[in-house]
PDB file of N, CA and C in Angstrom:
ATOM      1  N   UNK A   1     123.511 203.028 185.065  1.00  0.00           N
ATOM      2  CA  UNK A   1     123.387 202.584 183.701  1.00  0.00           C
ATOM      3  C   UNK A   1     124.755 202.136 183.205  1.00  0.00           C
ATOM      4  N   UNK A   2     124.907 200.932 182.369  1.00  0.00           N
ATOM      5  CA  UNK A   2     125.735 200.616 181.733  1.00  0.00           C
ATOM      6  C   UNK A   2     125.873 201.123 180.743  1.00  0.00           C
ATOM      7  N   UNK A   3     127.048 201.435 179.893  1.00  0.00           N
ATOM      8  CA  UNK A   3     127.230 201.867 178.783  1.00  0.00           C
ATOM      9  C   UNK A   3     128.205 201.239 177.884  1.00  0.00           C
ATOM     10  N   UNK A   4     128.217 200.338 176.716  1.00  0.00           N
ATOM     11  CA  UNK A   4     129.022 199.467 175.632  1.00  0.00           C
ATOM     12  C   UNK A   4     129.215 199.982 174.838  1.00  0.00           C
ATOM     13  N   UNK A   5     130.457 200.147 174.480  1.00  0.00           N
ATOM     14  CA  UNK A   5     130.432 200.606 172.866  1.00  0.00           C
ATOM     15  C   UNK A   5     131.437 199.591 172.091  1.00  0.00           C
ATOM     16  N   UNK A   6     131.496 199.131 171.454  1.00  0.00           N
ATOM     17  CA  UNK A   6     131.711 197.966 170.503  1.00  0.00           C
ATOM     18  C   UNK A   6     132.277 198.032 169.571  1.00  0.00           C
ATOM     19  N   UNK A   7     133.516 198.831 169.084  1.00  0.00           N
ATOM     20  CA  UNK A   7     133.933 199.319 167.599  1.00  0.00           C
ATOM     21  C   UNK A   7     134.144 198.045 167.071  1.00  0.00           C
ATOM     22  N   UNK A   8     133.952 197.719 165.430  1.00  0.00           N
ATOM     23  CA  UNK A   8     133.921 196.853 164.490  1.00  0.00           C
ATOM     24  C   UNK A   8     134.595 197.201 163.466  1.00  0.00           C
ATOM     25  N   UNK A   9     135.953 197.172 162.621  1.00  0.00           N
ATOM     26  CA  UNK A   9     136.144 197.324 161.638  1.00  0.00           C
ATOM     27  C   UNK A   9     136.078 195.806 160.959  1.00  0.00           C
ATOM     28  N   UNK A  10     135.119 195.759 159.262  1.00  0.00           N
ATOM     29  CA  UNK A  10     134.650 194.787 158.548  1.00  0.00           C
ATOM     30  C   UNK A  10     135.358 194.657 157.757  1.00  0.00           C
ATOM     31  N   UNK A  11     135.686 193.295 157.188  1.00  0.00           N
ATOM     32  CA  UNK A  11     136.134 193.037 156.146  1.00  0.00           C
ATOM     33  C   UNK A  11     135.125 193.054 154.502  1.00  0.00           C
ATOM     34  N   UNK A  12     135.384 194.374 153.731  1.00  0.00           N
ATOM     35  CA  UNK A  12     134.740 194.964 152.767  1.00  0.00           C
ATOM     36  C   UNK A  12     133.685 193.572 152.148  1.00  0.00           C
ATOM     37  N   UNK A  13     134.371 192.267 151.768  1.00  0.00           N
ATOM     38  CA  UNK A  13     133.759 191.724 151.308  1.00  0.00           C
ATOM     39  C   UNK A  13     132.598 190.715 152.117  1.00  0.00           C
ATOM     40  N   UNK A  14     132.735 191.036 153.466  1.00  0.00           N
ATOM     41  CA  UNK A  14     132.136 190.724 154.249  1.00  0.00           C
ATOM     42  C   UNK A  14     130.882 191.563 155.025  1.00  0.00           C
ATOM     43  N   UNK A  15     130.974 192.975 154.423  1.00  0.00           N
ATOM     44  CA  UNK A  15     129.654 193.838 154.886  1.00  0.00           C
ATOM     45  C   UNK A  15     128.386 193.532 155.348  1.00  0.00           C
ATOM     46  N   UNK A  16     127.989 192.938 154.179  1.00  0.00           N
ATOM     47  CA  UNK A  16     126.552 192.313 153.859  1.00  0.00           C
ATOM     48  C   UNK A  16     125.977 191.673 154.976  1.00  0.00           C
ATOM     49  N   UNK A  17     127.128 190.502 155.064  1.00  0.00           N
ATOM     50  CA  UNK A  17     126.749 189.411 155.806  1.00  0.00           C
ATOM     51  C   UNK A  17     127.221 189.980 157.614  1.00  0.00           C
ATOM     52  N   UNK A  18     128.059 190.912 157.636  1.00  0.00           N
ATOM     53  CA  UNK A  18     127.863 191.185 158.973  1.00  0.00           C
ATOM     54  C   UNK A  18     126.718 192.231 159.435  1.00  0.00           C
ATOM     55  N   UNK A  19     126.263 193.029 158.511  1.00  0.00           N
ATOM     56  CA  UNK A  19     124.762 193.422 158.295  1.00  0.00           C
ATOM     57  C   UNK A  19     123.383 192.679 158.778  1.00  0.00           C
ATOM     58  N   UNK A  20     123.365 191.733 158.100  1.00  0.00           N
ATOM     59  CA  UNK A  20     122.329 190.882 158.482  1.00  0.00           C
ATOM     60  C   UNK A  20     122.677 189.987 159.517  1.00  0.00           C
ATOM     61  N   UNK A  21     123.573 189.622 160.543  1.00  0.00           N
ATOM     62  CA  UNK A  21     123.683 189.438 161.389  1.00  0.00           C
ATOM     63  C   UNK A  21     123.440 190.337 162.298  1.00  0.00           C
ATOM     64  N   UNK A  22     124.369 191.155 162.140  1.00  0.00           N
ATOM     65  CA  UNK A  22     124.305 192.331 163.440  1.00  0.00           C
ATOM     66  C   UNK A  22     122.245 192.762 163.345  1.00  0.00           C
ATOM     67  N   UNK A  23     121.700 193.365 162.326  1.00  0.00           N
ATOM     68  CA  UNK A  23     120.205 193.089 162.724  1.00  0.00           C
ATOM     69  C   UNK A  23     119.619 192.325 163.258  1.00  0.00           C
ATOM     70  N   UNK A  24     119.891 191.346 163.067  1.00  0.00           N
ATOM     71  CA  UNK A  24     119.191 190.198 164.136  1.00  0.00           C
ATOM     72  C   UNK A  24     119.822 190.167 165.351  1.00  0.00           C
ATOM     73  N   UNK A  25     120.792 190.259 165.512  1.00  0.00           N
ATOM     74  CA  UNK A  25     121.591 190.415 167.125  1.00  0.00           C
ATOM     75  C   UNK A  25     120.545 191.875 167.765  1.00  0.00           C
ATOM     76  N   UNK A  26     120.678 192.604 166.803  1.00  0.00           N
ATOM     77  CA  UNK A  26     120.348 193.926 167.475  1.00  0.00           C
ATOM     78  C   UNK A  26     118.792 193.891 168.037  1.00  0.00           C
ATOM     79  N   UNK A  27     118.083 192.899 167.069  1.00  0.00           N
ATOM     80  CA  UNK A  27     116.177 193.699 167.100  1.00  0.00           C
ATOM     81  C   UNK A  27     115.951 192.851 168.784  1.00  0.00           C
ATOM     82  N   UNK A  28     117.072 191.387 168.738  1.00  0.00           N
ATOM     83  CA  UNK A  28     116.717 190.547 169.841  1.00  0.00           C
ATOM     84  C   UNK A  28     117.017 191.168 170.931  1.00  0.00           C
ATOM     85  N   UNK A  29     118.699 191.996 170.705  1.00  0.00           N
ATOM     86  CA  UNK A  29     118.804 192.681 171.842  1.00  0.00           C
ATOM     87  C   UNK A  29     117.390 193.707 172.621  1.00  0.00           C
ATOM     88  N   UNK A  30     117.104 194.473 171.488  1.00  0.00           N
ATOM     89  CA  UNK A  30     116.079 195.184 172.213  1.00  0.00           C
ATOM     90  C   UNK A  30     115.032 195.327 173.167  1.00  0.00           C
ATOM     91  N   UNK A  31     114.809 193.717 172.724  1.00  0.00           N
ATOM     92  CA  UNK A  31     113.663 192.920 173.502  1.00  0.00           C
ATOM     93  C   UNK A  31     113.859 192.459 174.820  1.00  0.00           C
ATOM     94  N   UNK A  32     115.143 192.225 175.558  1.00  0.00           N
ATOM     95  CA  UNK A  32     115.858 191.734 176.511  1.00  0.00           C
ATOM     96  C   UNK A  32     115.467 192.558 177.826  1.00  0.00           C
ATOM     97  N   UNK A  33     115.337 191.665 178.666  1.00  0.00           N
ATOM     98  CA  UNK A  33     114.852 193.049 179.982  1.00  0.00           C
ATOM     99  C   UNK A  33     115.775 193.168 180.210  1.00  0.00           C
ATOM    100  N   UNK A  34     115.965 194.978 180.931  1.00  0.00           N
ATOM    101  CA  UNK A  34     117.206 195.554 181.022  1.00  0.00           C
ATOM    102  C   UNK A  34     117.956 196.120 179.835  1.00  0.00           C
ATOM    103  N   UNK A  35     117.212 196.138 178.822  1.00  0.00           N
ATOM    104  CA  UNK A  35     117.713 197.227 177.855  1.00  0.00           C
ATOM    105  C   UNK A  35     117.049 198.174 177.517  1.00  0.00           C
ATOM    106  N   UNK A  36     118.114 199.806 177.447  1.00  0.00           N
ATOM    107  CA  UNK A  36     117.624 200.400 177.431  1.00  0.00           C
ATOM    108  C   UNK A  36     117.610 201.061 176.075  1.00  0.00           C
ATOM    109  N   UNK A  37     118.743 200.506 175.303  1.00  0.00           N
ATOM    110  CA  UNK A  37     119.118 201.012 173.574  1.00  0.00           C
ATOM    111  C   UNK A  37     119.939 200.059 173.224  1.00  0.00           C
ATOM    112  N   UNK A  38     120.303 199.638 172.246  1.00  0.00           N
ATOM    113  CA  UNK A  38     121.238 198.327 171.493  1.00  0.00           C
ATOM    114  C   UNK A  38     120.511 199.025 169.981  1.00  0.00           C
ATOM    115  N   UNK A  39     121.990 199.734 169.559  1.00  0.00           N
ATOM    116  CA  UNK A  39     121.921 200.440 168.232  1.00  0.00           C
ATOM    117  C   UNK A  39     123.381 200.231 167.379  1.00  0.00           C
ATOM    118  N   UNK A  40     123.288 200.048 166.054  1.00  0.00           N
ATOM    119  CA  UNK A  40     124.238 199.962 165.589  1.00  0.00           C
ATOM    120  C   UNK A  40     124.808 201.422 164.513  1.00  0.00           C
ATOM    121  N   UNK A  41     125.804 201.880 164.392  1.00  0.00           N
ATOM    122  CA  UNK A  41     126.293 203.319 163.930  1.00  0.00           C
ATOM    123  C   UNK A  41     127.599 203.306 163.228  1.00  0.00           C
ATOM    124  N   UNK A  42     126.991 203.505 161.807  1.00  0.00           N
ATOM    125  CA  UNK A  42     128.265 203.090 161.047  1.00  0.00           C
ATOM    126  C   UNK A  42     129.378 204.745 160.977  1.00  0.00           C
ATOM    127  N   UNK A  43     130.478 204.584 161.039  1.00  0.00           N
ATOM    128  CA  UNK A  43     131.159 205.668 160.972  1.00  0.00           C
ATOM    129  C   UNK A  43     131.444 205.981 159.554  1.00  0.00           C
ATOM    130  N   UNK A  44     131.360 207.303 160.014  1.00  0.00           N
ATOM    131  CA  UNK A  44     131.357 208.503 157.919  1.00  0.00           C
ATOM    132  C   UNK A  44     132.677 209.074 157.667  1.00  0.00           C
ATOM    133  N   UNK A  45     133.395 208.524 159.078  1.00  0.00           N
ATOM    134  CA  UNK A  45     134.696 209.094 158.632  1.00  0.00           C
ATOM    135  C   UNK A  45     135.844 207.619 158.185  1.00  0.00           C
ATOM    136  N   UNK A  46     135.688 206.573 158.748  1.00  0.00           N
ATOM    137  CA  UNK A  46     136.698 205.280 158.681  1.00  0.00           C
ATOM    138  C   UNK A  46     135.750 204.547 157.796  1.00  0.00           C
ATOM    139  N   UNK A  47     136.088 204.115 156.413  1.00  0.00           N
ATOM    140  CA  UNK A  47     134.831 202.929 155.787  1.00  0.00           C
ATOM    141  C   UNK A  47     135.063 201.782 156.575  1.00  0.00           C
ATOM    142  N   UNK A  48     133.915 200.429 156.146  1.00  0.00           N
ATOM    143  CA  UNK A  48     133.690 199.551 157.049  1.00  0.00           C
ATOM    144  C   UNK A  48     133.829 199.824 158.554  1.00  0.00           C
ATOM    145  N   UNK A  49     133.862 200.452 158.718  1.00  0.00           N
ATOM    146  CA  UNK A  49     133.758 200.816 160.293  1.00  0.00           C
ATOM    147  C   UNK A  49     132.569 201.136 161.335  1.00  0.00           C
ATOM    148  N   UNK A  50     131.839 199.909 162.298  1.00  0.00           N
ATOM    149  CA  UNK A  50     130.921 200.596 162.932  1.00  0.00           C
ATOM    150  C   UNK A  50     130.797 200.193 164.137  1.00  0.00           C
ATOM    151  N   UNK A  51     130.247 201.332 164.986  1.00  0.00           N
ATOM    152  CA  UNK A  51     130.342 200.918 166.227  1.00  0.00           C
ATOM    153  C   UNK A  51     128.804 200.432 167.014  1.00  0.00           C
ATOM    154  N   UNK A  52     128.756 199.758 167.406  1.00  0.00           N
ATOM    155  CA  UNK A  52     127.266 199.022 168.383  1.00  0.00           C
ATOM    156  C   UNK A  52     127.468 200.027 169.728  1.00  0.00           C
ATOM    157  N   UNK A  53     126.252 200.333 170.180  1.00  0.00           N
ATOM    158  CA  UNK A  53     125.820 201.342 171.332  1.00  0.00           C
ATOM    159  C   UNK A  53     124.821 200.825 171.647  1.00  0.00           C
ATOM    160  N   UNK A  54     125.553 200.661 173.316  1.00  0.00           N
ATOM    161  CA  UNK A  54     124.619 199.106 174.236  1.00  0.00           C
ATOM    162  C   UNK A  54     123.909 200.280 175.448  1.00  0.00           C
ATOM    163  N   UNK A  55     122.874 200.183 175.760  1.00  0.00           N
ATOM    164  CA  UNK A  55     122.654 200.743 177.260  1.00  0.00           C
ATOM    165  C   UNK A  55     121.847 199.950 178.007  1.00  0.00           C
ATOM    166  N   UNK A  56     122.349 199.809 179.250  1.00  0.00           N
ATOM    167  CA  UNK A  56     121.900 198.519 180.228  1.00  0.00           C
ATOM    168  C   UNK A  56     121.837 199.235 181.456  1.00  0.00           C
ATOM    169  N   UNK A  57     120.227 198.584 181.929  1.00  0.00           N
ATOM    170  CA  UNK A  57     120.160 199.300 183.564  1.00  0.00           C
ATOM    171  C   UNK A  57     121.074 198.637 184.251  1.00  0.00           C
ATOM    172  N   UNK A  58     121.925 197.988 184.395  1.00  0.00           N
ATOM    173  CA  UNK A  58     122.517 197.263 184.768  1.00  0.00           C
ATOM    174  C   UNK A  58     124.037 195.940 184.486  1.00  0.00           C
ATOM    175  N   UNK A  59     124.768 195.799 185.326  1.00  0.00           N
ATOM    176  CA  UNK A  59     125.485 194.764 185.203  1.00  0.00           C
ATOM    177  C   UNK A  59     124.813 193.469 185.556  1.00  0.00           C
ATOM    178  N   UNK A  60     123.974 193.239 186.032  1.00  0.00           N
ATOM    179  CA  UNK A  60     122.817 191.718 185.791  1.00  0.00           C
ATOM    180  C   UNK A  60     122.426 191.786 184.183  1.00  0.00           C
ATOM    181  N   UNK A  61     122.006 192.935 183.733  1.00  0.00           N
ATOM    182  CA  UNK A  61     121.056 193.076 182.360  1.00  0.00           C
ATOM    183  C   UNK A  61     122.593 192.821 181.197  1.00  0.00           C
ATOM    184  N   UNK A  62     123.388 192.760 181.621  1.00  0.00           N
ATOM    185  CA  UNK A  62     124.770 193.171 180.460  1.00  0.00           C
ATOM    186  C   UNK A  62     125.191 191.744 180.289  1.00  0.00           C
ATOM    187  N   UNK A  63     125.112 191.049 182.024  1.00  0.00           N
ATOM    188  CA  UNK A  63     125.637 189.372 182.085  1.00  0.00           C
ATOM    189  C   UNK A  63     124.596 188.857 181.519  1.00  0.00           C
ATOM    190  N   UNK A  64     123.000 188.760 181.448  1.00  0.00           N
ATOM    191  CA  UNK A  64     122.322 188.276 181.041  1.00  0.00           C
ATOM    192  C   UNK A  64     122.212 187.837 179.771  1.00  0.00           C
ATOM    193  N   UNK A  65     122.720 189.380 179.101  1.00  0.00           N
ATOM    194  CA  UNK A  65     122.497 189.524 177.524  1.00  0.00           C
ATOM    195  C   UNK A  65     123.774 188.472 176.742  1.00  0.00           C
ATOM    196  N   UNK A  66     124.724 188.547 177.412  1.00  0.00           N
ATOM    197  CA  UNK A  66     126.302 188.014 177.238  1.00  0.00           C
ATOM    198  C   UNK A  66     125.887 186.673 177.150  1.00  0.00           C
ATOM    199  N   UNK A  67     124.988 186.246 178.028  1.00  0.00           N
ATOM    200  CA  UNK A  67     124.672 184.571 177.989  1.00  0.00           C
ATOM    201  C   UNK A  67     123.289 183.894 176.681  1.00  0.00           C
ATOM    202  N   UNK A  68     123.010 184.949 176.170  1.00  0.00           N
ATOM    203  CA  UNK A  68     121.385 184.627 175.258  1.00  0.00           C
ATOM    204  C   UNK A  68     122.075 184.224 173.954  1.00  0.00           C
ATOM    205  N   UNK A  69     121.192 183.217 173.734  1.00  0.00           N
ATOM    206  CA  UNK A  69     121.747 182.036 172.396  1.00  0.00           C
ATOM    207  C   UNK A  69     121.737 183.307 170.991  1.00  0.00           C
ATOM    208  N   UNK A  70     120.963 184.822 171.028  1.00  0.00           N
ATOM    209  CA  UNK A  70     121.581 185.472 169.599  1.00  0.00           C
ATOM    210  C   UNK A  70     122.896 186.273 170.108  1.00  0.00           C
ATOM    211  N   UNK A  71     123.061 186.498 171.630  1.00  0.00           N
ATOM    212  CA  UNK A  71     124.310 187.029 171.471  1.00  0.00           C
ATOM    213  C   UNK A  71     125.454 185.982 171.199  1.00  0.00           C
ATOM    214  N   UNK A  72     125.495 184.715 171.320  1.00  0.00           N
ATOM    215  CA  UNK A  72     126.613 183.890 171.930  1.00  0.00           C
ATOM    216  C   UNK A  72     126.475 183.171 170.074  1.00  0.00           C
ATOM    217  N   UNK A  73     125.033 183.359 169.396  1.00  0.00           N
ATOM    218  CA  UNK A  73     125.231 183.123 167.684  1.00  0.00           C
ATOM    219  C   UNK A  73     125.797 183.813 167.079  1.00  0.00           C
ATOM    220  N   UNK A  74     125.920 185.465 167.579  1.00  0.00           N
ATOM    221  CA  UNK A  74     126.286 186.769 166.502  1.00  0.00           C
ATOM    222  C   UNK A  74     128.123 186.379 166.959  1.00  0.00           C
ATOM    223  N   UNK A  75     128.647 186.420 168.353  1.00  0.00           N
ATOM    224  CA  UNK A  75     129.991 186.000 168.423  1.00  0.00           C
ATOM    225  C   UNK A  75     130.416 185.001 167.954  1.00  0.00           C
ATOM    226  N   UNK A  76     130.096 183.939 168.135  1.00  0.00           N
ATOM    227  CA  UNK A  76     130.519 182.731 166.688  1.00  0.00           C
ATOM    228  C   UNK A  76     131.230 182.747 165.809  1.00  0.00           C
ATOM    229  N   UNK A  77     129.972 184.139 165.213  1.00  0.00           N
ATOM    230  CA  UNK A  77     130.013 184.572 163.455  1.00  0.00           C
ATOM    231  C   UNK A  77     131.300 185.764 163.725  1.00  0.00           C
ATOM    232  N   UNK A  78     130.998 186.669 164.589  1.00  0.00           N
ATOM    233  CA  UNK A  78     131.533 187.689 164.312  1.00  0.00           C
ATOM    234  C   UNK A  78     133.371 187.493 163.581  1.00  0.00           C
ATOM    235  N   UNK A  79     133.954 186.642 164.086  1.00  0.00           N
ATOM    236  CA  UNK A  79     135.425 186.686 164.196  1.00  0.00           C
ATOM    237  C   UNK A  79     135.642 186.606 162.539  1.00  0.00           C
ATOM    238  N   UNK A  80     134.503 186.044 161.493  1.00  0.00           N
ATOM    239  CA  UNK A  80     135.076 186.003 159.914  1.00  0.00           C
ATOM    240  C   UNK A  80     134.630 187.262 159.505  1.00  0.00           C
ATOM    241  N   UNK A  81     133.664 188.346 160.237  1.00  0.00           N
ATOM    242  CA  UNK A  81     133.731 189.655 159.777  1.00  0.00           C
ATOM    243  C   UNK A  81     134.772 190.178 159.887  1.00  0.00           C
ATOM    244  N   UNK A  82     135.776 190.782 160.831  1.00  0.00           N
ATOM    245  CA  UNK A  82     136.641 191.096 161.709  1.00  0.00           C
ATOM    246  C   UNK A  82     137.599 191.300 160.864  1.00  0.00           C
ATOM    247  N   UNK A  83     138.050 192.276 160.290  1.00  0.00           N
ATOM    248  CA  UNK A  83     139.422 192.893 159.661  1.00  0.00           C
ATOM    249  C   UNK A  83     140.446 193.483 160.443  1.00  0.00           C
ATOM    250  N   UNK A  84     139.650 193.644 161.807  1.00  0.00           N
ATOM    251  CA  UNK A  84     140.803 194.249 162.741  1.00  0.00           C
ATOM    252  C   UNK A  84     140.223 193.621 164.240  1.00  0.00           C
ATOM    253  N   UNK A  85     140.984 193.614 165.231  1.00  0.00           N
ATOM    254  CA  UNK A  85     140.137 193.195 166.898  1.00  0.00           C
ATOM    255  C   UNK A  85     139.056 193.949 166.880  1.00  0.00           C
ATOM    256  N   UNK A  86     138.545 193.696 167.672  1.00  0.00           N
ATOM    257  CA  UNK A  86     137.556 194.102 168.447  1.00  0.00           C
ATOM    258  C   UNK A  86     137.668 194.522 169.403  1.00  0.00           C
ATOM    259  N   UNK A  87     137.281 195.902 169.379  1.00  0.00           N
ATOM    260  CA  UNK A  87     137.470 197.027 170.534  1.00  0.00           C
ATOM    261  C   UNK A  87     136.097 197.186 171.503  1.00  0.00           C
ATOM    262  N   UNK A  88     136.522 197.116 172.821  1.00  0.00           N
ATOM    263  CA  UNK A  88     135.493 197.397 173.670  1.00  0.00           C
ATOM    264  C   UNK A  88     135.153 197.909 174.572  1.00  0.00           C
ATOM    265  N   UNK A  89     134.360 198.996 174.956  1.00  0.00           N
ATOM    266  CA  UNK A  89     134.795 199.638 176.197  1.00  0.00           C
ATOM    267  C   UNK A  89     133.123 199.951 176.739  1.00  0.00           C
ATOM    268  N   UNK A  90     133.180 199.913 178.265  1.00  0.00           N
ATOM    269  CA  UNK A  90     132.409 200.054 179.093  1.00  0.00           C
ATOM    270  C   UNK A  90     132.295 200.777 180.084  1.00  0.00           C
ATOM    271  N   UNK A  91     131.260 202.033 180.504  1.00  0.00           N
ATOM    272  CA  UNK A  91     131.340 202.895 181.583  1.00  0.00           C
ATOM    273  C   UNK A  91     129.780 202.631 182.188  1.00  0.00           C
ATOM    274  N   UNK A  92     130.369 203.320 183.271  1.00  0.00           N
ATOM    275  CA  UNK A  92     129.250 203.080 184.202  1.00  0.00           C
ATOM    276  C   UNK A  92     128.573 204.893 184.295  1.00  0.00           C
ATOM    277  N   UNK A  93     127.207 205.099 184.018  1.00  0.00           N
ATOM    278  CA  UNK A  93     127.331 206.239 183.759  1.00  0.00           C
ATOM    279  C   UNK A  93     125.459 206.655 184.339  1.00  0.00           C
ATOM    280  N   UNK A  94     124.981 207.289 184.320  1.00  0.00           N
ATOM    281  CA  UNK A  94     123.907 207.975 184.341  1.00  0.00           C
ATOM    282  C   UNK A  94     123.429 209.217 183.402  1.00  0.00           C
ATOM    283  N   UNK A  95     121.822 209.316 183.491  1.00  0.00           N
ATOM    284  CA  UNK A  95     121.529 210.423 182.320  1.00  0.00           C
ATOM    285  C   UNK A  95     121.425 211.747 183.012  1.00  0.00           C
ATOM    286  N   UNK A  96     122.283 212.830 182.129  1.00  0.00           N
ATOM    287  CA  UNK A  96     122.089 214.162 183.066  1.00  0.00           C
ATOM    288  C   UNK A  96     120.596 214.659 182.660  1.00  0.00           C
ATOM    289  N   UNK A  97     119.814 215.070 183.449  1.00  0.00           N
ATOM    290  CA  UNK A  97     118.423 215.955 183.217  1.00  0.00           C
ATOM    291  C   UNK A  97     118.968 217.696 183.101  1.00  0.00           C
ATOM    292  N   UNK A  98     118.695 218.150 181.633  1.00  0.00           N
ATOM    293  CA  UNK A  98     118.774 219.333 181.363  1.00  0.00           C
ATOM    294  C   UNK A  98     118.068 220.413 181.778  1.00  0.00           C
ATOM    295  N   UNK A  99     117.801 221.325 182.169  1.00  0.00           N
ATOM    296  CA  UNK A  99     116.862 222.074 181.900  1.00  0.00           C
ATOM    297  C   UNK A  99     116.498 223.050 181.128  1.00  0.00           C
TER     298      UNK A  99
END
């Protein structure tokens, strides 16, 4: 399993509109074969601050998604949200079974 996490800090007057983007990036993501979660999670401790949480069976399912006309629309947009870079990090990971 792939694992993305995506930190975003927004520019305040720009919330809204990276809101209603990032939903539509997100509901399309869901739909994508090879996903297993594409969630967005605003942080309660940094304002404007949120991070996207990607899970992909795969590095085919991650290149795939990287190439689809709402991911390659939401990057476009993203750079006039953007109050700070864009942080990104990726592990390669599996789910532990508890008992």
């Amino acid at each position: 399993m792939i694992i993305t996490l995506a930190q975003l800090q927004i520019q305040p007057s720009k919330e809204q509109a990276f809101l209603d983007a990032a939903k539509l990036l997100t509901e399309a993501s869901q739909q994508e074969e090879g996903n297993v979660s594409y969630t967005l999670k605003k942080d309660i401790e940094q304002e404007h601050t949120f991070t996207m949480v990607e899970l992909w069976t795969g590095m085919d399912a991650v290149q795939h998604h990287n190439e689809s006309a709402h991911f390659k629309a939401f990057a476009e947009k993203a750079p006039a949200f953007l109050a700070a870079p864009l942080s990104v990090q990726m592990f390669q990971g599996e789910e532990l079974k508890l008992s």
